[in-house]
Protein backbone atom coordinates (compact mmCIF):
# COMPACT_ATOMS: atom_id res chain seq x y z
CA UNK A 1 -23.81 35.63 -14.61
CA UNK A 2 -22.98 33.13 -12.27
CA UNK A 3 -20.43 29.91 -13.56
CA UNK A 4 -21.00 26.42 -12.59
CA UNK A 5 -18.75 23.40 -13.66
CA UNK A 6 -19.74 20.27 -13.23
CA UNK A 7 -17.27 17.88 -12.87
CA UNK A 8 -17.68 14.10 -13.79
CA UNK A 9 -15.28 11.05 -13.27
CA UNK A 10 -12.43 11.27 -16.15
CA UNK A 11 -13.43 8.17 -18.36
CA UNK A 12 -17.28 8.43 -17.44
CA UNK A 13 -17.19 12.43 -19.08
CA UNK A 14 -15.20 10.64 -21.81
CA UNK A 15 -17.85 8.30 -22.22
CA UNK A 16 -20.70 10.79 -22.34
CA UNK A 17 -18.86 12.88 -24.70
CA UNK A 18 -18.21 9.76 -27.17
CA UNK A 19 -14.02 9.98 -26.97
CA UNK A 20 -11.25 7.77 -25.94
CA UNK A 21 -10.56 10.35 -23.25
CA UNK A 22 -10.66 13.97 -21.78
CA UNK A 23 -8.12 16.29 -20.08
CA UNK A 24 -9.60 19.77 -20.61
CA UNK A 25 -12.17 21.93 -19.49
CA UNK A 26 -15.16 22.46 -21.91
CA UNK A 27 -16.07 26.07 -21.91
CA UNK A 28 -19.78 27.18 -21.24
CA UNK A 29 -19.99 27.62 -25.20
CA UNK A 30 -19.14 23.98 -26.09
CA UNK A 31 -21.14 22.26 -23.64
CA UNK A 32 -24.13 24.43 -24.67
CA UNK A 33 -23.44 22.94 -28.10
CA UNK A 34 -22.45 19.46 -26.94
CA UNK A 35 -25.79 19.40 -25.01
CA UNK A 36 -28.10 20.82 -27.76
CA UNK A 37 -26.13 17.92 -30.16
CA UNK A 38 -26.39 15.13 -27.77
CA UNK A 39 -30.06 15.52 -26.62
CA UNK A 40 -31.03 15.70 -30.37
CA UNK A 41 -28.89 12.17 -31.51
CA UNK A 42 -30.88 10.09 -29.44
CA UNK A 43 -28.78 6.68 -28.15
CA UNK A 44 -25.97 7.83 -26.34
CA UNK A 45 -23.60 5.90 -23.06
CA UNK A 46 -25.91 6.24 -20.26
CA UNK A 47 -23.39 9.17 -18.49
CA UNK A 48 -24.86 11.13 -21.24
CA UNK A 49 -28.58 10.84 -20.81
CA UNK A 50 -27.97 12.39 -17.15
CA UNK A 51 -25.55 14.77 -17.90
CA UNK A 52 -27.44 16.19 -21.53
CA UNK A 53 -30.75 14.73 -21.42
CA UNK A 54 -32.41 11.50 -22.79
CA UNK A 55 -36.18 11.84 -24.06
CA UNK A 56 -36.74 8.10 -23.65
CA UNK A 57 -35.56 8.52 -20.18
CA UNK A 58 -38.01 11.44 -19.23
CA UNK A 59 -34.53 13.18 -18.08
CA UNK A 60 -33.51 17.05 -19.18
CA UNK A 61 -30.27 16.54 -17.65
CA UNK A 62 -28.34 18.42 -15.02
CA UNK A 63 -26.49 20.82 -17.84
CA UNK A 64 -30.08 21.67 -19.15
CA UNK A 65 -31.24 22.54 -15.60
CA UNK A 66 -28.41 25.14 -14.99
CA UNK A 67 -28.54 26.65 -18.17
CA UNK A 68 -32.36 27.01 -17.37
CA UNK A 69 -31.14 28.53 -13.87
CA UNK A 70 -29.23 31.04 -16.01
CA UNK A 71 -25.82 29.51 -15.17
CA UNK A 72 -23.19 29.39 -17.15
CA UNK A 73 -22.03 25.33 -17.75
CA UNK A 74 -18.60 24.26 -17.85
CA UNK A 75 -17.59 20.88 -17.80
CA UNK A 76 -14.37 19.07 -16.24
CA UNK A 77 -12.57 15.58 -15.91
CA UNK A 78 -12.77 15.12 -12.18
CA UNK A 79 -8.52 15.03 -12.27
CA UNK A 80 -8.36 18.90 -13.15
CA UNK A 81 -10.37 19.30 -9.47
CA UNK A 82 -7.02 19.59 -8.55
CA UNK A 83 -6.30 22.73 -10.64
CA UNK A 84 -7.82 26.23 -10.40
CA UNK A 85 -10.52 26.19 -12.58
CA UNK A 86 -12.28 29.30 -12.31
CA UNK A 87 -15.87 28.86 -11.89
CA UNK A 88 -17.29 30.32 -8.69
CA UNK A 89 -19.41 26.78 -8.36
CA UNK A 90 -18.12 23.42 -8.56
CA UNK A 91 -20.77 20.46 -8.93
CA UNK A 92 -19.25 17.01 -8.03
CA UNK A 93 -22.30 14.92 -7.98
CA UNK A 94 -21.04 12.58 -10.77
CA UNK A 95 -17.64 12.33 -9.06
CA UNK A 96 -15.49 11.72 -5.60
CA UNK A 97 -13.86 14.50 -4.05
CA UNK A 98 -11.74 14.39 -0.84
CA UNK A 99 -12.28 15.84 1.63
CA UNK A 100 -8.75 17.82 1.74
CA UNK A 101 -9.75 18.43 -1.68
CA UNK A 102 -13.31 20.04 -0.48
CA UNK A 103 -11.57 21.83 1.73
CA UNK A 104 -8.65 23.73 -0.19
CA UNK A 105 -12.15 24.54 -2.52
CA UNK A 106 -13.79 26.02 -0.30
CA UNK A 107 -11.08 27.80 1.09
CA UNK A 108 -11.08 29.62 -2.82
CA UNK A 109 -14.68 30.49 -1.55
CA UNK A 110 -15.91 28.04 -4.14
CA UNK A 111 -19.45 26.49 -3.42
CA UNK A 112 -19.62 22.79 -3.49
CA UNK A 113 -22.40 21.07 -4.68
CA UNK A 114 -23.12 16.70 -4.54
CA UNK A 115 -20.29 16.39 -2.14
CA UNK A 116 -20.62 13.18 -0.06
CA UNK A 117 -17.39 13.20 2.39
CA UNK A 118 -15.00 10.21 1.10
CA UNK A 119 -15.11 8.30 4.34
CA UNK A 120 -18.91 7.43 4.08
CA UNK A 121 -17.79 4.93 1.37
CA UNK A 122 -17.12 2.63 4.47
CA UNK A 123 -19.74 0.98 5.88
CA UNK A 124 -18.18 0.83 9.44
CA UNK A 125 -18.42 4.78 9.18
CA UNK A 126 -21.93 4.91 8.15
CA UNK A 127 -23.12 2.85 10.47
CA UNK A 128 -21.57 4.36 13.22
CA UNK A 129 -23.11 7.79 12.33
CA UNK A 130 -26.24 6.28 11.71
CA UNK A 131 -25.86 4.77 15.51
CA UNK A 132 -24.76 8.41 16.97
CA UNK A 133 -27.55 9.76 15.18
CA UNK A 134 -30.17 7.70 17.61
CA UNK A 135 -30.69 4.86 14.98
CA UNK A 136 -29.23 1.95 16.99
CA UNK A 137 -32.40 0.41 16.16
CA UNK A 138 -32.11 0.47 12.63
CA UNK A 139 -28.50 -1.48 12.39
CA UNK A 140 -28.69 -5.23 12.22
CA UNK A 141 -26.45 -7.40 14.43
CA UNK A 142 -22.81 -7.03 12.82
CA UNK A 143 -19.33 -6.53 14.07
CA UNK A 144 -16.19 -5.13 12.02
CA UNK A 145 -13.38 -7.34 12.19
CA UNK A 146 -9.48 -6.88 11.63
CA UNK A 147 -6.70 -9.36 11.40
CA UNK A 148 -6.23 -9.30 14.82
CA UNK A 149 -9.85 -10.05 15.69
CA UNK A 150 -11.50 -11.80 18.78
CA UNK A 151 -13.21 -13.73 16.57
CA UNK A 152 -16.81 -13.83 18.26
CA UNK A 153 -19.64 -14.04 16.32
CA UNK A 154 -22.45 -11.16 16.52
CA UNK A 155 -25.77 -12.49 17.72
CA UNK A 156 -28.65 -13.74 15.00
CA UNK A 157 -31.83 -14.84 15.83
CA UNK A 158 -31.23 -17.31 12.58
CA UNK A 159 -28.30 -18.28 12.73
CA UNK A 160 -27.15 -16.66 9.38
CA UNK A 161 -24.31 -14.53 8.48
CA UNK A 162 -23.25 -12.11 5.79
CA UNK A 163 -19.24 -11.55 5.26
CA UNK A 164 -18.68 -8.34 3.09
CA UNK A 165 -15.80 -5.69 2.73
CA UNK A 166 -16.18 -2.65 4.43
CA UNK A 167 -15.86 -0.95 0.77
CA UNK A 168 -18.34 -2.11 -1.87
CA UNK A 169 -21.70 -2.11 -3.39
CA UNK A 170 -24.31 -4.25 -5.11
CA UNK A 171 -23.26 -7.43 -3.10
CA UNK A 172 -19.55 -7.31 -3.90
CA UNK A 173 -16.46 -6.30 -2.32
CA UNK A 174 -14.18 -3.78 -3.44
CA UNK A 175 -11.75 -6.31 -4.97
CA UNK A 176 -14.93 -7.05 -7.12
CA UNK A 177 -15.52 -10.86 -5.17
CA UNK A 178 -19.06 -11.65 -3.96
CA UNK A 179 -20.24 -11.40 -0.42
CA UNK A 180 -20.67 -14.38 1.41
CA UNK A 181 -23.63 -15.88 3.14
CA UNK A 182 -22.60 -18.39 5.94
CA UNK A 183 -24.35 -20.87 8.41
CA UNK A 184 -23.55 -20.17 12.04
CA UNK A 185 -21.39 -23.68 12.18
CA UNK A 186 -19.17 -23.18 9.18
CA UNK A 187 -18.57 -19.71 10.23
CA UNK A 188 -17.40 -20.23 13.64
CA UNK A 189 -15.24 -22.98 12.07
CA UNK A 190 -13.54 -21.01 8.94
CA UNK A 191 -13.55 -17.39 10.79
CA UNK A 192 -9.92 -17.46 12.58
CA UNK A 193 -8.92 -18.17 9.06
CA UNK A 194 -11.05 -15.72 6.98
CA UNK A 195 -9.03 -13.56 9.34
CA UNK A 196 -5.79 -14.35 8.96
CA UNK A 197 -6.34 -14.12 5.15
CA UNK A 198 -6.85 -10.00 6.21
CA UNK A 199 -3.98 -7.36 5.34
CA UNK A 200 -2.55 -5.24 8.09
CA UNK A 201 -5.32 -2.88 8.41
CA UNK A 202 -7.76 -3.89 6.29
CA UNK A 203 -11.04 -4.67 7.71
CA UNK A 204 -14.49 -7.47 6.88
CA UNK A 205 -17.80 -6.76 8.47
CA UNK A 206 -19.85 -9.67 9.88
CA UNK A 207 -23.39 -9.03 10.15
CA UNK A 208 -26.59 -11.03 10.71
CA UNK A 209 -28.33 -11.74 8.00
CA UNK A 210 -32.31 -11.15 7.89
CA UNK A 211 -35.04 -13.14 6.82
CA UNK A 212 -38.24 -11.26 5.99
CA UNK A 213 -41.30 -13.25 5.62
CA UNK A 214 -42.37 -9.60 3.67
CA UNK A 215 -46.02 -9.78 3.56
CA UNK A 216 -46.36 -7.39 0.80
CA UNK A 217 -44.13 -9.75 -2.04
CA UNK A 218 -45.92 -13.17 -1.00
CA UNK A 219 -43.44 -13.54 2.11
CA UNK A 220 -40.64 -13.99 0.36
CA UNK A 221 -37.49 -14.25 2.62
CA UNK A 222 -35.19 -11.69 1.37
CA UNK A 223 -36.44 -8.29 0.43
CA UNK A 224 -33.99 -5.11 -0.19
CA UNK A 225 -35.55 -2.22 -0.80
CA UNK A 226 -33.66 0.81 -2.35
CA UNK A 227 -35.46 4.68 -1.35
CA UNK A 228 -33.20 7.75 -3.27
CA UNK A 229 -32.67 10.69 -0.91
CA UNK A 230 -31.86 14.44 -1.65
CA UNK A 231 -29.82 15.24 1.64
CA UNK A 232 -32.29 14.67 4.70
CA UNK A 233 -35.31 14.15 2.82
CA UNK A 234 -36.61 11.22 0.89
CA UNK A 235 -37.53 11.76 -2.86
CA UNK A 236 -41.31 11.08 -2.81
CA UNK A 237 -42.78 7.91 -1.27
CA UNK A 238 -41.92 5.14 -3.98
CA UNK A 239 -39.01 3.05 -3.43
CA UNK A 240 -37.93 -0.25 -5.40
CA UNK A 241 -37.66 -3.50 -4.07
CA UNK A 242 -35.58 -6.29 -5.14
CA UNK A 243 -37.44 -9.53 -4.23
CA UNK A 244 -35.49 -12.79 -3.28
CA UNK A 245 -35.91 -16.08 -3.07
CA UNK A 246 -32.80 -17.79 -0.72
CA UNK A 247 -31.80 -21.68 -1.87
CA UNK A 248 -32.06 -22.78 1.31
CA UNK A 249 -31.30 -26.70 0.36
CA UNK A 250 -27.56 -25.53 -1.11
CA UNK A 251 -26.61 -23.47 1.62
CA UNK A 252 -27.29 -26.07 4.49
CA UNK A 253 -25.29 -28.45 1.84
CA UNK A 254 -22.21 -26.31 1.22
CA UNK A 255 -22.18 -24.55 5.17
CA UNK A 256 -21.71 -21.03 2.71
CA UNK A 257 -22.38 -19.71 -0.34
CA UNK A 258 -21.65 -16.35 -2.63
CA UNK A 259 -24.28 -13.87 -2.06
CA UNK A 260 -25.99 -14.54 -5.30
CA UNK A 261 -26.01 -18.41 -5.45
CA UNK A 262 -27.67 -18.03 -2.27
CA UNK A 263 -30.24 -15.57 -3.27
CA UNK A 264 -30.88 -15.93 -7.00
CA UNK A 265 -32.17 -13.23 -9.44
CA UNK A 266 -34.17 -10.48 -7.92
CA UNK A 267 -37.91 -9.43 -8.94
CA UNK A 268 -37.69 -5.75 -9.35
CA UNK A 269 -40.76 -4.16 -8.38
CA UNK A 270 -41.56 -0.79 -6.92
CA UNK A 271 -43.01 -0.49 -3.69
CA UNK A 272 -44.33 2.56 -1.23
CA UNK A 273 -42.68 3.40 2.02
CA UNK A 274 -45.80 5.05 3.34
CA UNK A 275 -46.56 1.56 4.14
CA UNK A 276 -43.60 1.01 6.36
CA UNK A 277 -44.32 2.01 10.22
CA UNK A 278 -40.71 3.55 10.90
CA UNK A 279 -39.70 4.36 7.65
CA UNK A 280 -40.13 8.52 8.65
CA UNK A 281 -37.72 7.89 12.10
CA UNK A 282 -35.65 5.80 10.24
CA UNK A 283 -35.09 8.27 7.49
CA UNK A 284 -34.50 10.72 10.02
CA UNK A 285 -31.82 8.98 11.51
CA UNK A 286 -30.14 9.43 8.27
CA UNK A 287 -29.87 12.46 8.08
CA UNK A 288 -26.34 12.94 9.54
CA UNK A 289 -25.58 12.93 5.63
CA UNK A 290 -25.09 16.21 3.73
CA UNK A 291 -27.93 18.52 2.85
CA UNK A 292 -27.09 18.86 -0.94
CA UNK A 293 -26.55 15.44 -2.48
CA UNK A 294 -28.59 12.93 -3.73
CA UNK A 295 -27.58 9.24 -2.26
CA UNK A 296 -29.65 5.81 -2.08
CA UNK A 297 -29.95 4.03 0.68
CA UNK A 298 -30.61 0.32 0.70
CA UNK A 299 -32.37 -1.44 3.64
CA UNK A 300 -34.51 -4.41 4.82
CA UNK A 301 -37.72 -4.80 6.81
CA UNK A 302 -37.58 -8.18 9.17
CA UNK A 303 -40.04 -9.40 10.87
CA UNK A 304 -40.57 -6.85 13.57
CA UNK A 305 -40.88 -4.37 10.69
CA UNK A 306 -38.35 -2.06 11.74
CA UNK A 307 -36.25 -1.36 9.16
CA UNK A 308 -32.37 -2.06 8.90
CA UNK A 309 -29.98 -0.18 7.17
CA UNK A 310 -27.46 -1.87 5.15
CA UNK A 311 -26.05 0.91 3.02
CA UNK A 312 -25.92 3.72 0.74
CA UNK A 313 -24.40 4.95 -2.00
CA UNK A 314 -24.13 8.39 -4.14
CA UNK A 315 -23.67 6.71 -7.27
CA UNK A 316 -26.53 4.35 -7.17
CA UNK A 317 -28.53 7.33 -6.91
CA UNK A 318 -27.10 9.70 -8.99
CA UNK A 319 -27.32 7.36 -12.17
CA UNK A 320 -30.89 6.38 -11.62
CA UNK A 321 -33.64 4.92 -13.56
CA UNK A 322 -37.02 7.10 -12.28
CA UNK A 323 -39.32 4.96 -9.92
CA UNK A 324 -41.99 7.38 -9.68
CA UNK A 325 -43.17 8.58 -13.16
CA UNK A 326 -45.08 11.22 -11.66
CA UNK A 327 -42.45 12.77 -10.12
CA UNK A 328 -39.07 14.54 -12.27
CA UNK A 329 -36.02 12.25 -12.51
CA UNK A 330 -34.16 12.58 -9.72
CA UNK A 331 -30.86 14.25 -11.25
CA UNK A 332 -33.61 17.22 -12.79
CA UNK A 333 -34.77 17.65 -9.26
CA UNK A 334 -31.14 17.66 -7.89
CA UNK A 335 -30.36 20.54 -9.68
CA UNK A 336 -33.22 23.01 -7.85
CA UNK A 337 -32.21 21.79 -4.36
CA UNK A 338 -31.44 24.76 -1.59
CA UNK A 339 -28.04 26.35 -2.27
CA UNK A 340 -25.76 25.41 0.89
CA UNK A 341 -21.87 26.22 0.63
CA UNK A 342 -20.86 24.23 4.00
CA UNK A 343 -23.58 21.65 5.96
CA UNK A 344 -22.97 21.26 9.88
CA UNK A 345 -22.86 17.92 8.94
CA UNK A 346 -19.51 18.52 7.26
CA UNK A 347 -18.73 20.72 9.87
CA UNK A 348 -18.56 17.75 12.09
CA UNK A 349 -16.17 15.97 10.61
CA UNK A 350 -13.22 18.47 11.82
């Protein structure tokens, strides 16, 4: 019988297991008992309801769905990665891994599975892939600045700018402050400083911000949209959007705002990209990412209705609520994807 561990960020497996903290492997007997405990007690941290199951959530749970597979589940803080743990399959979906990390793993002839290489955290690297991968056209406008900068604004057809860290998610920066939404004027005024404020080495991203006009949410001017992915493929045809509406009267007071003074509370709604002309191409285009992994990817349709990519992220996706009810959660579906111990796509980054 074949042995799987699946590894989970140290205090998030702490969480899910309901103690201060955990250092050890679980062995395929405990976890069978841990699951078959958990599903049963109903309310539990949310890293539970993927990892064991949640009936309220319509999930089984990625332990459930090996076991089914006839695996047998271990379990492991994401810090013992660095010992040998013994399983001949190591699942790091609910966890980073470097890639030197990856590699000395599968030099053990370990499989791999959920691995998303570390440097596509950055959103300078994805969107260079994404633009050696013929999707040029779905990039806005933006430029990645350092300390030592020309600094030269990118073009925009609106004269509006977006200032974000080239490591973050869910409109903030890695240091946890907001992104910031700028007029073309105050920019090109506060820039040279913006960019003295900059570390040696660390890096900002400026990048046109995009009005919508989306005719399917009443042309409302800011529409994300958020479609999961398992590797190449997107998972069914329902996506969610997060509908804004910018204040437009502050931000030509103040010459910039944070992101989310600028464009309030979303309306979360779910949405279809069948009905978005490039959507197929664009998703394509994506596809530089590895085959088995489940990621988001977060994007907005302007005017011309191409769409623009603005991110993704592994750990939107792999902690998601279900869009489509007719379709399994995501994390259940994850577990039955193609078995793959090295992707050319990781191959490429050698």
């Amino acid at each position: 019988m074949q042995t799987i561990c699946i590894a989970m960020e140290d205090k998030m497996l702490a969480a899910a297991l309901a103690v201060p903290r955990i250092s050890r492997l679980i062995n395929s007997e405990e976890t069978l008992q841990i699951r078959q405990y958990f599903y049963q007690a109903g309310s539990r941290a949310y890293p539970a309801w993927y990892l064991f199951g949640c009936r309220a959530k319509g999930v089984e749970g990625l332990v459930e769905q090996y076991l089914r597979q006839g695996y047998q589940v271990f379990l492991a803080p994401a810090s013992l990665l660095k010992t040998r743990i013994g399983c001949q399959i190591i699942d790091v979906q609910f966890c980073g891994l470097s890639f030197s990390s990856y590699q000395a793993l599968i030099q053990q002839k370990i499989q791999v599975f959920g691995y998303l290489p570390e440097k596509f955290s950055s959103k300078a690297v994805l969107a260079a892939y994404l633009r050696n991968n013929g999707g040029k056209r779905y990039l806005p406008a933006q430029k990645v600045y350092q300390q030592n900068s020309a600094n030269f604004l990118p073009p925009s057809k609106d004269g509006l700018y977006i200032l974000k860290s080239l490591f973050g998610a869910a409109g903030r920066s890695s240091d946890g402050d907001h992104y910031t939404v700028w007029q073309r004027e105050s920019l090109e005024k506060e820039l040279p400083a913006v960019l003295a404020g900059l570390s040696a080495g660390e890096g900002i991203i400026c990048s046109e911000f995009i009005i919508t006009n989306d005719p399917y949410a009443a042309h409302a001017d800011h529409v994300v949209h958020k479609m999961h992915f398992i590797g190449a493929n997107p998972y069914g045809t329902v996506c969610q959007r997060f509908i804004h509406r910018c204040d437009w009267q502050n931000l030509r007071k103040q010459g910039a705002l944070p992101l989310p003074d600028f464009i309030g509370e979303p309306l979360i709604t779910v949405g279809t990209v069948d009905q978005i002309c490039e959507f197929y191409p664009f998703a394509e285009a994506l596809a530089f990412q590895t085959e088995r992994v489940i990621y988001s990817a977060d994007f907005i349709i302007p005017g011309d209705g191409i769409p623009r990519f603005l991110e993704s992220n592994k750990l939107a996706a792999t902690f998601a609520e279900r869009f489509d009810p007719s379709m399994p959660a995501l994390i259940d579906a994850y577990a039955h994807m193609p078995i793959q111990i090295l992707s050319q796509a990781i191959k490429n980054l050698r």
